[in-house]
C-alpha atoms as a PDB file:
ATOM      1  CA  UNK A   1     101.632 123.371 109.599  1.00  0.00           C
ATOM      2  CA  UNK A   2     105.383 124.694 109.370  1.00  0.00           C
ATOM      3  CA  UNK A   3     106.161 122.330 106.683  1.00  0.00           C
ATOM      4  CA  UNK A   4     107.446 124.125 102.549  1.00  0.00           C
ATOM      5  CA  UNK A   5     105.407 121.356 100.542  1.00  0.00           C
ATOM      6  CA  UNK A   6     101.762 120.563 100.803  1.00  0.00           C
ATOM      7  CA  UNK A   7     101.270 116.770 100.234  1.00  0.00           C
ATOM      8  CA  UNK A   8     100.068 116.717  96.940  1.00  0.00           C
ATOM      9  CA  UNK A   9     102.840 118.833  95.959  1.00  0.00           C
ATOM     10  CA  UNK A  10     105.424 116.075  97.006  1.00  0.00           C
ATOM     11  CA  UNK A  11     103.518 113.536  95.627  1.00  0.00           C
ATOM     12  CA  UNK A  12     103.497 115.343  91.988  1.00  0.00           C
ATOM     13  CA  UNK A  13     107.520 115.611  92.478  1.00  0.00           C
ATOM     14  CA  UNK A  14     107.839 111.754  93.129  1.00  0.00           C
ATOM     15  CA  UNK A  15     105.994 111.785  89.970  1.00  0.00           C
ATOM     16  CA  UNK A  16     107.998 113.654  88.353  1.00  0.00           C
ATOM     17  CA  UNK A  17     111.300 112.095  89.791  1.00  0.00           C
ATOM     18  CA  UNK A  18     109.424 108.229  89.266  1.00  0.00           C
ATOM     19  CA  UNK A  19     108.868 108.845  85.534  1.00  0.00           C
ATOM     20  CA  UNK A  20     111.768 110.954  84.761  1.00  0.00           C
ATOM     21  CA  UNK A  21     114.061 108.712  81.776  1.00  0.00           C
ATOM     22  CA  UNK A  22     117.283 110.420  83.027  1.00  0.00           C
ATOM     23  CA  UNK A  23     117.195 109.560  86.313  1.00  0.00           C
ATOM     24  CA  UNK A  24     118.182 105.441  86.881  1.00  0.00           C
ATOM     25  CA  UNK A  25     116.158 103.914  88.850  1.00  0.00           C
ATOM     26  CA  UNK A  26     118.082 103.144  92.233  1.00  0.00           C
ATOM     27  CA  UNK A  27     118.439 107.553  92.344  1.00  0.00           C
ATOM     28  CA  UNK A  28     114.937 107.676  91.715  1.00  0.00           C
ATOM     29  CA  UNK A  29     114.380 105.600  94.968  1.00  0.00           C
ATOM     30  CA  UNK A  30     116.804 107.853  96.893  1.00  0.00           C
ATOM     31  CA  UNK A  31     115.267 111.027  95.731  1.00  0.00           C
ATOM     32  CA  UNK A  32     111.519 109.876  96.503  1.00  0.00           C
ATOM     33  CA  UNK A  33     112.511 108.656 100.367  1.00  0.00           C
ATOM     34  CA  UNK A  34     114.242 112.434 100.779  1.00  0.00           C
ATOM     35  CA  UNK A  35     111.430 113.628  99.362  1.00  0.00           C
ATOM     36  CA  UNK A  36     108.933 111.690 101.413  1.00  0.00           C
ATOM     37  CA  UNK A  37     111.171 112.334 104.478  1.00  0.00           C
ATOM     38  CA  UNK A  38     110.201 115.905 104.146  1.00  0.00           C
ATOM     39  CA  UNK A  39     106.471 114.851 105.286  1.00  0.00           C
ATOM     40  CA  UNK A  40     104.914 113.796 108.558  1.00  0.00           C
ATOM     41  CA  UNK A  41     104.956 110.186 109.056  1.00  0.00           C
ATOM     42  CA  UNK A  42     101.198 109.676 108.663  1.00  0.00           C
ATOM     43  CA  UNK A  43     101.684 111.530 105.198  1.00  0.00           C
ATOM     44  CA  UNK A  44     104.768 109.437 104.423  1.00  0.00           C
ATOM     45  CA  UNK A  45     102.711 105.997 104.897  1.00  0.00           C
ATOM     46  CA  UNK A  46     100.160 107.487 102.218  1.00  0.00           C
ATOM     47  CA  UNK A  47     102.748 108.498 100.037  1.00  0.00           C
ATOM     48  CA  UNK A  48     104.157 104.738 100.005  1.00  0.00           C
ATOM     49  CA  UNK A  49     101.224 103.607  99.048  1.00  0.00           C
ATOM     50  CA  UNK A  50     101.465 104.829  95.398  1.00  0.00           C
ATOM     51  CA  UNK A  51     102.704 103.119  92.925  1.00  0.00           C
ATOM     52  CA  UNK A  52     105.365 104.660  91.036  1.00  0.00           C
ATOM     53  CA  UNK A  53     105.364 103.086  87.242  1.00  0.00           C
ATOM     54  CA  UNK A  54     109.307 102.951  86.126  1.00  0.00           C
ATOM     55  CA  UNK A  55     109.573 103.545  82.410  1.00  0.00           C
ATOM     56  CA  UNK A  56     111.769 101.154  80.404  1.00  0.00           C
ATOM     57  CA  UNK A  57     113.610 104.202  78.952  1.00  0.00           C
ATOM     58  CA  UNK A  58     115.712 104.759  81.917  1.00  0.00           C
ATOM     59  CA  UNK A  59     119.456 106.521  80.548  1.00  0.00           C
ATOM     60  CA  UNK A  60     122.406 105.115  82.243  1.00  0.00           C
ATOM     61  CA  UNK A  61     124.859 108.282  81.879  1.00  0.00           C
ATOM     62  CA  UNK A  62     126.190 107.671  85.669  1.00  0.00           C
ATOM     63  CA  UNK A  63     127.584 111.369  84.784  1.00  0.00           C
ATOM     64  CA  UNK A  64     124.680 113.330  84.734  1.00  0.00           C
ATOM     65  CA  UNK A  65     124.566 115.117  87.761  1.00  0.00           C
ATOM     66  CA  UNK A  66     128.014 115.863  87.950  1.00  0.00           C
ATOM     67  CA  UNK A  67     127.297 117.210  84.086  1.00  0.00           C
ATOM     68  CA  UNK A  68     124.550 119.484  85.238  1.00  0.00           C
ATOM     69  CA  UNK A  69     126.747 120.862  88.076  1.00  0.00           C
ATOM     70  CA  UNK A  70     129.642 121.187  86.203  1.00  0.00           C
ATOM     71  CA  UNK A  71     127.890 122.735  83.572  1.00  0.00           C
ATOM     72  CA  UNK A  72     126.170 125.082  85.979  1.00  0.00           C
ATOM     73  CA  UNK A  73     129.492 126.319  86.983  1.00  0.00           C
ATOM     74  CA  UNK A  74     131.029 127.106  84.029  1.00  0.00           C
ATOM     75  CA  UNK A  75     127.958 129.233  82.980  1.00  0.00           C
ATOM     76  CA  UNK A  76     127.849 130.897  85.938  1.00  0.00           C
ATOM     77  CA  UNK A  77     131.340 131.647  85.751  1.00  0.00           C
ATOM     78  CA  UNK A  78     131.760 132.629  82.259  1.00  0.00           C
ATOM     79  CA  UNK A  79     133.917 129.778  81.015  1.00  0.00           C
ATOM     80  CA  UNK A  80     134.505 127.453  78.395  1.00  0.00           C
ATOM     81  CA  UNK A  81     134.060 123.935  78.686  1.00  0.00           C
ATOM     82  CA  UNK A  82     135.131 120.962  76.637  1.00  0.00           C
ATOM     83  CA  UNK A  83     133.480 117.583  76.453  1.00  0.00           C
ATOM     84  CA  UNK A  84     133.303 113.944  75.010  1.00  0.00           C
ATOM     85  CA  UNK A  85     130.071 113.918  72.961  1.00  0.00           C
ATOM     86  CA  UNK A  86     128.141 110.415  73.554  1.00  0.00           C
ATOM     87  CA  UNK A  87     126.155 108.121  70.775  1.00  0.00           C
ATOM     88  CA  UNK A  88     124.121 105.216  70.923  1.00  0.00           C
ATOM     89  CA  UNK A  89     125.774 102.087  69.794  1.00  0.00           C
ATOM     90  CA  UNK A  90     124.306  98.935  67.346  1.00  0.00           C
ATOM     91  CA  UNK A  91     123.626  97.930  70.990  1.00  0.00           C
ATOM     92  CA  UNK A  92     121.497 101.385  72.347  1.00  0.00           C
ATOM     93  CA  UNK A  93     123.801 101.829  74.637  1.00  0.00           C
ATOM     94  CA  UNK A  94     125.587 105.281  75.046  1.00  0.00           C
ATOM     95  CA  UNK A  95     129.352 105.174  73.524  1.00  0.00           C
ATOM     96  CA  UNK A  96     131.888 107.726  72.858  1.00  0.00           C
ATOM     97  CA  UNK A  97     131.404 109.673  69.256  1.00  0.00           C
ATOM     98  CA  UNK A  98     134.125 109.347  66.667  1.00  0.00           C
ATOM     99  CA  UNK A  99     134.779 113.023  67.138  1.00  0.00           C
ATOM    100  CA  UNK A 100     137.197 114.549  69.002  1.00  0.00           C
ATOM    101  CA  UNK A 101     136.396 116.924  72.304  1.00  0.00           C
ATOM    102  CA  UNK A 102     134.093 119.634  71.707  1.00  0.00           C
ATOM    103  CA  UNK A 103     134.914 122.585  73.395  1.00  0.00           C
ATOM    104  CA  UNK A 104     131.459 124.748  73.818  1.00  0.00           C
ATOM    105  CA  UNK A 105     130.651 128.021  75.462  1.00  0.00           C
ATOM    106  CA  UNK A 106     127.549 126.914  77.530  1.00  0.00           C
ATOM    107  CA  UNK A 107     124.947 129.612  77.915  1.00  0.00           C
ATOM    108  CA  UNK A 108     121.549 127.807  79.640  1.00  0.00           C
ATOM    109  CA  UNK A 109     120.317 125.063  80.971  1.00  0.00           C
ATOM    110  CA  UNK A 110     117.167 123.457  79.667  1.00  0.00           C
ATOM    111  CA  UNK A 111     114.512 121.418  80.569  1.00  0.00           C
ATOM    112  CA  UNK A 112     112.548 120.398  77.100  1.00  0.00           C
ATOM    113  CA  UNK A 113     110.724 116.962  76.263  1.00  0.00           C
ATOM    114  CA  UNK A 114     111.567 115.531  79.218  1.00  0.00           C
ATOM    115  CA  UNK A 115     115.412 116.178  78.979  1.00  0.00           C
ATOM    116  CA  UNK A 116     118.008 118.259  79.992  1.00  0.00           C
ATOM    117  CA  UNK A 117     119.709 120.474  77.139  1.00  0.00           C
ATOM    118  CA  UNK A 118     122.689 122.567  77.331  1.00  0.00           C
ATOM    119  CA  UNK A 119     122.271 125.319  74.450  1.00  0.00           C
ATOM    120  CA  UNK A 120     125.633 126.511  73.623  1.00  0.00           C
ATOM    121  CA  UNK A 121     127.683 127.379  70.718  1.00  0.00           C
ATOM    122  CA  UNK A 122     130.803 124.969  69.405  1.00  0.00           C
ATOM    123  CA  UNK A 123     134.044 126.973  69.177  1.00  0.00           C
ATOM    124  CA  UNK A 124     134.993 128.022  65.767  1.00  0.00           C
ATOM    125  CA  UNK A 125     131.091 127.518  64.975  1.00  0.00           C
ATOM    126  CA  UNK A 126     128.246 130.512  64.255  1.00  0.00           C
ATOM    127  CA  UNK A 127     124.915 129.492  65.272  1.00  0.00           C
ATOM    128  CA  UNK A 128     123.725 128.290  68.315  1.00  0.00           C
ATOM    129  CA  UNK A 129     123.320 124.556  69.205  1.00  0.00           C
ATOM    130  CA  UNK A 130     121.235 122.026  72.067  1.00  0.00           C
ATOM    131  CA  UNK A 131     123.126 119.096  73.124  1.00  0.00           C
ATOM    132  CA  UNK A 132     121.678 116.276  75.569  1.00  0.00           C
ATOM    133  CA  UNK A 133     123.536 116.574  78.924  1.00  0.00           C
ATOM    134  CA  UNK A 134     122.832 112.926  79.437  1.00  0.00           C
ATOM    135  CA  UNK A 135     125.032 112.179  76.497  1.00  0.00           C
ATOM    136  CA  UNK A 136     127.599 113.811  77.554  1.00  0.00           C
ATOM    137  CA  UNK A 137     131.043 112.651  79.707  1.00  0.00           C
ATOM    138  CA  UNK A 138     134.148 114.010  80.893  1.00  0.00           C
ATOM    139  CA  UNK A 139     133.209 117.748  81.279  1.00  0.00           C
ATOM    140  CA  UNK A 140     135.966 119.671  81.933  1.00  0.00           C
ATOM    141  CA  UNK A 141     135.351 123.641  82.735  1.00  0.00           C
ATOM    142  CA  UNK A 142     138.272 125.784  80.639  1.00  0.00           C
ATOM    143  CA  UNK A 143     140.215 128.950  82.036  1.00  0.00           C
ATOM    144  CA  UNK A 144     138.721 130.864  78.619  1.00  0.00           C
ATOM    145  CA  UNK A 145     136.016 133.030  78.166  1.00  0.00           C
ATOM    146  CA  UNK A 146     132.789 132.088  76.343  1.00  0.00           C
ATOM    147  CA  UNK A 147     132.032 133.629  72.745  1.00  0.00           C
ATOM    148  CA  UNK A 148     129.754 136.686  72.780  1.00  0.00           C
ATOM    149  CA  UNK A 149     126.346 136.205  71.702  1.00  0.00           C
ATOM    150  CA  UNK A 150     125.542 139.766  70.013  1.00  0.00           C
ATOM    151  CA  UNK A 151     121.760 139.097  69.045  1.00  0.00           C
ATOM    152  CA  UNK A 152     121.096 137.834  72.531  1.00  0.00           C
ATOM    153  CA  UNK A 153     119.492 134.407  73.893  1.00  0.00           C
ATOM    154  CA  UNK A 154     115.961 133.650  74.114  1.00  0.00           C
ATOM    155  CA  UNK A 155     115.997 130.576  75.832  1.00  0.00           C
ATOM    156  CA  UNK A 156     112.535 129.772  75.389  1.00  0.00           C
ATOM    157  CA  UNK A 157     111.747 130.513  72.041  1.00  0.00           C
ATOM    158  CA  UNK A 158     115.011 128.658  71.287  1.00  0.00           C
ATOM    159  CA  UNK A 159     113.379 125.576  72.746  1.00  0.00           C
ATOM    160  CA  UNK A 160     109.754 125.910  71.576  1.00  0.00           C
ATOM    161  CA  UNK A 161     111.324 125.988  67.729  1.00  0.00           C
ATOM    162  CA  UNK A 162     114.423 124.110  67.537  1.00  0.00           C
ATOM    163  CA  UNK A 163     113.524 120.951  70.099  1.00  0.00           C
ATOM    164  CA  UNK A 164     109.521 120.844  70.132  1.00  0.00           C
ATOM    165  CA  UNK A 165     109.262 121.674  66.566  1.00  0.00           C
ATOM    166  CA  UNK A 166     112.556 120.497  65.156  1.00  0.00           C
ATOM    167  CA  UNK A 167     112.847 123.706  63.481  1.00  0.00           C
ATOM    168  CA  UNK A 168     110.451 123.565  61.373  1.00  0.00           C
ATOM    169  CA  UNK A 169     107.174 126.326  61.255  1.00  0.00           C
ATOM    170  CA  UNK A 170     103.476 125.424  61.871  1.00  0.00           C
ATOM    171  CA  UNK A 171     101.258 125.620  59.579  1.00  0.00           C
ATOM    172  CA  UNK A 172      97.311 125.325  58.600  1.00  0.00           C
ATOM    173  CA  UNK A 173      95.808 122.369  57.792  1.00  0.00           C
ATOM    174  CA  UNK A 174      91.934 121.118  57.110  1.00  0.00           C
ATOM    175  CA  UNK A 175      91.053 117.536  57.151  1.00  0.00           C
ATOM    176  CA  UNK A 176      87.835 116.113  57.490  1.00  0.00           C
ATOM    177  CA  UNK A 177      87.469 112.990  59.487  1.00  0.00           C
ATOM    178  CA  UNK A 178      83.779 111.424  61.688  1.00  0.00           C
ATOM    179  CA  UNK A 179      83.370 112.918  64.999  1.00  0.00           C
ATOM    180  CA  UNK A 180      84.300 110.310  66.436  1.00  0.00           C
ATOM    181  CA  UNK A 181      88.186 111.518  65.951  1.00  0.00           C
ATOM    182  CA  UNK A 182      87.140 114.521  67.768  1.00  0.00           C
ATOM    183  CA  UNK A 183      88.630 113.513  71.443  1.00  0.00           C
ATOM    184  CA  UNK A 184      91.613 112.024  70.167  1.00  0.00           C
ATOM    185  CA  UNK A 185      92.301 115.301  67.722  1.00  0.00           C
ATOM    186  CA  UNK A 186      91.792 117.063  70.676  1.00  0.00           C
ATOM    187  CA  UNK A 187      94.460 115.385  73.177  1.00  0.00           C
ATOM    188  CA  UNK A 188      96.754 115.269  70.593  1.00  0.00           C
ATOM    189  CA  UNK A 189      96.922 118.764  69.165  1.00  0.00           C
ATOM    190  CA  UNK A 190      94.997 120.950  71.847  1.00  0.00           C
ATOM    191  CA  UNK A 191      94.669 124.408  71.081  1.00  0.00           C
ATOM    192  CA  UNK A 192      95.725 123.765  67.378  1.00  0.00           C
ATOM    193  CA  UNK A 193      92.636 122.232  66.101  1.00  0.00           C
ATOM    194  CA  UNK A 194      89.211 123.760  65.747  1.00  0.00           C
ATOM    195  CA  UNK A 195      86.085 122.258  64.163  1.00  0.00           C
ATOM    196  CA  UNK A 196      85.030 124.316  61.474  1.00  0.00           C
ATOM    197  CA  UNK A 197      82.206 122.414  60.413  1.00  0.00           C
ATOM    198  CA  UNK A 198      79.876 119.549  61.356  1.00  0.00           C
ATOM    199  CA  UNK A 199      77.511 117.645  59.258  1.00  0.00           C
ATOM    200  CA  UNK A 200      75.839 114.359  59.741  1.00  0.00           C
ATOM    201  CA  UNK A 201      78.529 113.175  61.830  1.00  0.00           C
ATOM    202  CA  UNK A 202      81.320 114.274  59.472  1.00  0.00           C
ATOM    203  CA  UNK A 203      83.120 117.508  60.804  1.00  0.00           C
ATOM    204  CA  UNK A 204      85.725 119.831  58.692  1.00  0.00           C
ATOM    205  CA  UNK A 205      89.125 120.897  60.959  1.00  0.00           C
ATOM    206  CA  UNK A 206      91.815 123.192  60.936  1.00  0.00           C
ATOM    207  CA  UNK A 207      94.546 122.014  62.395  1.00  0.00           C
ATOM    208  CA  UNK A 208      97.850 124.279  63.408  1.00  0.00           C
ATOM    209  CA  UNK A 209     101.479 121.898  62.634  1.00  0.00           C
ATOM    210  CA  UNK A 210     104.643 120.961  62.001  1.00  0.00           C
ATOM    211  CA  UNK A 211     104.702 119.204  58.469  1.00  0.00           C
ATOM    212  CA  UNK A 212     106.535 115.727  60.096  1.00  0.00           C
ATOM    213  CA  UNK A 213     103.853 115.865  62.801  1.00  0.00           C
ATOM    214  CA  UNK A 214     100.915 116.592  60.619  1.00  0.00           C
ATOM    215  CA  UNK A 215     102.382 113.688  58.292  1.00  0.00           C
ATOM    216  CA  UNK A 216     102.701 111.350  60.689  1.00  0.00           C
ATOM    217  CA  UNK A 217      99.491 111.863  62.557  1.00  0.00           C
ATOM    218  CA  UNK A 218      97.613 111.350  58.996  1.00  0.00           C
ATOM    219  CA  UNK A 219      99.632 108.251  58.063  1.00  0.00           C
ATOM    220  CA  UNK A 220      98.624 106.857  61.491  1.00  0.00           C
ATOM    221  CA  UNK A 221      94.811 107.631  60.989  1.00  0.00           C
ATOM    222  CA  UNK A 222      95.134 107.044  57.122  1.00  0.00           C
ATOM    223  CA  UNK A 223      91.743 105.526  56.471  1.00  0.00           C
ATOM    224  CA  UNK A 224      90.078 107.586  58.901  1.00  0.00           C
ATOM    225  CA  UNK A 225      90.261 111.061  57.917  1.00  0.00           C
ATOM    226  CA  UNK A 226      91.061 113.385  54.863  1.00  0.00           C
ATOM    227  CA  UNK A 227      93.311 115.717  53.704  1.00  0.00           C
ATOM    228  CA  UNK A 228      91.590 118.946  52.459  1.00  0.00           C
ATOM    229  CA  UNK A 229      94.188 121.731  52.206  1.00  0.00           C
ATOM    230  CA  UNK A 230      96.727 122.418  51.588  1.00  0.00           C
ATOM    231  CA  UNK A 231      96.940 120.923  47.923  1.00  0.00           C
ATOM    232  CA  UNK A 232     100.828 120.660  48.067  1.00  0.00           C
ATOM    233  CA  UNK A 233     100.600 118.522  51.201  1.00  0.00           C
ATOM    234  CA  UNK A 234      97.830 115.972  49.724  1.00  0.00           C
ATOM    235  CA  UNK A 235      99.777 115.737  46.689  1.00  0.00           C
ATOM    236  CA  UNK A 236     103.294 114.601  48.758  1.00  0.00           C
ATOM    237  CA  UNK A 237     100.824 112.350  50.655  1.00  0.00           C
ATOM    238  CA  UNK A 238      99.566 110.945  47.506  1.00  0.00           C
ATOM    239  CA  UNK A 239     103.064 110.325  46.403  1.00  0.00           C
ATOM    240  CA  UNK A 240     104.300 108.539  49.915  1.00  0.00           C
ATOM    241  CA  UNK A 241     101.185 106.443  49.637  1.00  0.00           C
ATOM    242  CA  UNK A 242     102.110 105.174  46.140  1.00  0.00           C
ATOM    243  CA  UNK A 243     105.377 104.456  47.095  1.00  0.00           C
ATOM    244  CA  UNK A 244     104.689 102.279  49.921  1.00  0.00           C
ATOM    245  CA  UNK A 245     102.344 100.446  47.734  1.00  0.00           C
ATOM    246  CA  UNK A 246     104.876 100.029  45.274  1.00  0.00           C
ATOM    247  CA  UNK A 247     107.017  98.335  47.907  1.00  0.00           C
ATOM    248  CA  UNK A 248     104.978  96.274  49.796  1.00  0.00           C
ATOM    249  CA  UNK A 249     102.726  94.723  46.780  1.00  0.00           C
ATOM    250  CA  UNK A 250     105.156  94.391  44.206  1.00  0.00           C
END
């Protein structure tokens, strides 16, 4: 009765922890049994009984919690940090950039797509930057102050623009396609697609996007649905299609 998490709320954390790509595998284990530890042992037997799906994505940064700390430090007190910037190699694994050191003046922590971010700002640079603190190593915190930021920090609105959408804008789109495209639609772009017409089976619907995600959504679904609008966008599509067909039937 005395106990901070109800049982479904630890289950949805060894979830969380279980499908989580920047946490390895053998942490993932550790985490769950603390977290299952925290429950009765009738609840813990119930909780063992789910399966926990590992993804095939797992990063291998053995850093990564030492780079959130560290990183939580310096931003907490005010301090520059410099650190070896990470890559993937011809063999996917993570490897040292050509670059030297970056030293950044870390501002946030975020949690976006599944990752962790730092945003920060690159000495002797303007604007405003998100790096991957999985790819980073060798974080050392730096007795100097961090740059000002004079328009302030939205931390949010940083993310939902510059790492959901890539920095691009959303914008309208009408295709028609059979209802039968309806659920998938649906999943796919929730609250940014409305039917605006049906007939005979054949509905008409605006659709609020990124251009790269529009364009590869309609590639995908190519001879199931129809560009309507706008004109500019069916005439690049037209283009890319002709292409392709140059190249794979010449």
């Amino acid at each position: 009765m005395d106990r901070d998490f109800e049982l479904s709320e630890i289950r949805l954390l060894c979830d969380a922890v279980a499908s989580s790509d920047i946490i390895k595998e053998d942490t993932g284990k550790v985490i769950i049994k603390k977290l299952i530890d925290s429950q009765s042992i009738f609840q813990g037997r119930m909780l063992q009984k789910t399966v926990f799906v590992k993804s095939e994505k797992k990063i291998t940064n053995k850093q990564l919690f030492y780079n959130i700390d560290a990183l939580n430090v310096a931003i907490n007190q005010g301090c520059k940090v410099s650190v070896k910037l990470l890559e993937y190699g011809m063999d996917q694994k993570l490897v040292e950039s050509s670059k030297e050191a970056a030293v950044l003046s870390p501002y946030v922590t975020i949690w976006a797509k599944g990752n962790y971010y730092i945003l920060a700002k690159r000495e002797g640079f303007e604007q405003l930057e998100h790096f991957r603190i999985d790819h980073m190593k060798d974080i050392t915190i730096l007795e100097r102050g961090v740059d000002m930021v004079f328009d302030g920090i939205n931390p949010g609105q940083y993310a939902k623009h510059y790492i959901y959408l890539n920095g691009e804008s959303k914008e309208r789109y009408d295709i028609e396609c059979s209802l039968k495209l309806w659920q998938e639609i649906a999943e796919y772009f929730g609250t940014d697609a409305m039917i605006l017409k049906e007939s005979n089976d054949i509905i008409t619907v605006k659709i609020n996007a990124t251009s790269s995600i529009m364009r590869a959504w309609v590639m995908k679904h190519l001879n199931q649905c129809e560009i309507i609008s706008p004109k500019r966008f069916r005439s690049e599509l037209q283009l890319e299609i002709m292409e392709a067909y140059k190249k794979y039937c010449s």
